[in-house]
Protein backbone atom coordinates (compact mmCIF):
# COMPACT_ATOMS: atom_id res chain seq x y z
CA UNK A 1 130.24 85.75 52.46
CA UNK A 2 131.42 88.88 54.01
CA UNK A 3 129.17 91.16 56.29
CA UNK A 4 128.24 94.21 54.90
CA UNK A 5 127.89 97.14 57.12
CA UNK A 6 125.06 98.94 55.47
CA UNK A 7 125.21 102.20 57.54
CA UNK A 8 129.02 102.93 57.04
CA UNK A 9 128.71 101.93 53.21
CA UNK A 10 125.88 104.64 53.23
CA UNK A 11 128.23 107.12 54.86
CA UNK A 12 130.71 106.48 52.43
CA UNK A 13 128.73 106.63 49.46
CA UNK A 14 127.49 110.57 50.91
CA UNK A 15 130.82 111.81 51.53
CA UNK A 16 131.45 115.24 48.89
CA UNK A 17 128.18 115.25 48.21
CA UNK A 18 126.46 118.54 49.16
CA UNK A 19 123.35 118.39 51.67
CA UNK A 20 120.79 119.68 49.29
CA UNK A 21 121.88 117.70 46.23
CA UNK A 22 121.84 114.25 48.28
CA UNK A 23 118.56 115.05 49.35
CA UNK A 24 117.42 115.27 45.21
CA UNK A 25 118.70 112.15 45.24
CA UNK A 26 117.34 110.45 47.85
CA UNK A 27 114.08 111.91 46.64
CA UNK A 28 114.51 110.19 43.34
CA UNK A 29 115.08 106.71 44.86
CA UNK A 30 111.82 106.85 46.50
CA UNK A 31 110.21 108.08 43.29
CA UNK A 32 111.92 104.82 41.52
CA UNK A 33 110.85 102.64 44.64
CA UNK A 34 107.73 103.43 44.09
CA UNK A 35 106.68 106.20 46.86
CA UNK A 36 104.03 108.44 45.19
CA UNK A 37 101.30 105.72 44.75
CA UNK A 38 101.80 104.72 47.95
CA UNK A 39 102.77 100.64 47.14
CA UNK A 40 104.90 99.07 49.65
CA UNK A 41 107.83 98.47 47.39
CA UNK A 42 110.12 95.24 47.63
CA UNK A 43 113.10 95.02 50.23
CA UNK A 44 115.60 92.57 50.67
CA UNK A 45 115.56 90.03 54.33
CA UNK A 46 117.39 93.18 55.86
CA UNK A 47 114.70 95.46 55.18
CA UNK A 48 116.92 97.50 53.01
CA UNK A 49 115.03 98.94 49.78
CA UNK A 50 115.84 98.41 46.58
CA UNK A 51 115.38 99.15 42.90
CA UNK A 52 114.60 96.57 39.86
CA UNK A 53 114.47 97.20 36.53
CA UNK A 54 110.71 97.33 36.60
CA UNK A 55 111.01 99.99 39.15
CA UNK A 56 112.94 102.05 36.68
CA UNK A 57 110.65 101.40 33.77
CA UNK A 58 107.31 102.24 35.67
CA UNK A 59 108.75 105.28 37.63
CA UNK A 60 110.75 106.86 35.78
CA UNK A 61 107.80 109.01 34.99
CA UNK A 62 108.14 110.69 38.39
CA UNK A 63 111.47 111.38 38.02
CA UNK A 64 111.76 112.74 34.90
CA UNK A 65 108.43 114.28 34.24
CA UNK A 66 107.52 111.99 30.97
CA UNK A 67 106.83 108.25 30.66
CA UNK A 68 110.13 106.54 29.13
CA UNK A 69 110.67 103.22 30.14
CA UNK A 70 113.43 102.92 27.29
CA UNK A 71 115.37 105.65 29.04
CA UNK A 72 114.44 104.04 32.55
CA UNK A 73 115.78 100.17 31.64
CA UNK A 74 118.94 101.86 30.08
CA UNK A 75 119.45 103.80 33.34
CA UNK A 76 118.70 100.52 34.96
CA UNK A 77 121.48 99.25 33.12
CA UNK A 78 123.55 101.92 33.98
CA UNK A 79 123.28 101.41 37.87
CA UNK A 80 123.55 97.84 37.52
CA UNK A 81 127.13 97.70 34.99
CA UNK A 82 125.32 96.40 31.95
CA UNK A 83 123.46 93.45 34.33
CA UNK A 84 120.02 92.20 34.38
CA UNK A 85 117.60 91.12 37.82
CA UNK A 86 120.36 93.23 39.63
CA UNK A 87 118.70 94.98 42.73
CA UNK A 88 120.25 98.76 43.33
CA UNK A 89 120.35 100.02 46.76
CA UNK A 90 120.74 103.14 47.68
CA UNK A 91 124.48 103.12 48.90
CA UNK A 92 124.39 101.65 44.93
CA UNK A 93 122.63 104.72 43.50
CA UNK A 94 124.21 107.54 45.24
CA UNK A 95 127.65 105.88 44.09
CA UNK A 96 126.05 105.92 40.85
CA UNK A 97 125.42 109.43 40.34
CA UNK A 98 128.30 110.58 42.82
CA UNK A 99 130.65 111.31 39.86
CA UNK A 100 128.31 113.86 38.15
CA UNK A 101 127.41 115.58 41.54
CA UNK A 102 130.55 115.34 43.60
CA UNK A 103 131.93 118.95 44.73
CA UNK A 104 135.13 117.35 44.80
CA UNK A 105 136.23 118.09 41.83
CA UNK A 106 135.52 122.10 42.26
C-alpha cells in the first residue's frame, strides 16, 4: 500500500485556486462534517476528517440554506465517482469542485 503524504496532496489539490474561494470551501466541508452543532464528526486512524454520505444528507442544509438530502446523496455521489460507503477528504473535495472554481482557465 503506498504512503500517502496528506499535506503535499493538500497543497496540490489548492494550487489555482484563489485564497478567498478556498476558504468557501473549506467552510463548506466543515458544514458537511458536521461543525455547526458542535458533534465531533468521524476521522479516519490518521486523524484526517472525512465526509460520508450521511454527512451530506444531514448537512447539506447548512450549506445550501434548505434541507435536501436528495440533492446531498447525489452530491455524495458526485465526490465519490458514482460509489457508495466512500469517505471524501478534503484533498478529495477541493479536487472535486477545483474544475468549477479554478482561475486557471481565465
Amino acid at each position: 500500500m503506498p504512503i500517502i503524504n496528506i499535506d503535499e496532496d493538500l497543497s496540490n489539490a489548492r494550487e489555482g485556486i484563489p485564497d478567498k474561494v478556498l476558504r468557501g470551501i473549506e467552510r463548506s466541508f466543515k458544514k458537511l462534517w458536521g461543525f455547526p452543532d458542535h458533534i465531533l464528526p468521524d476521522t479516519d486512524n490518521e486523524g484526517v476528517p472525512f465526509l460520508t454520505e450521511k454527512n451530506f444528507s444531514q448537512n447539506i442544509k447548512f450549506v445550501i440554506g434548505v434541507e435536501c438530502p436528495f440533492f446531498g446523496k447525489m452530491l455524495y455521489l458526485y465526490f465519490a465517482d458514482g460509489y457508495d460507503k466512500v469517505k471524501i477528504n478534503l484533498t478529495k473535495f477541493i479536487e472535486g469542485l477545483k474544475p468549477y472554481v479554478s482561475d486557471e482557465d481565465r
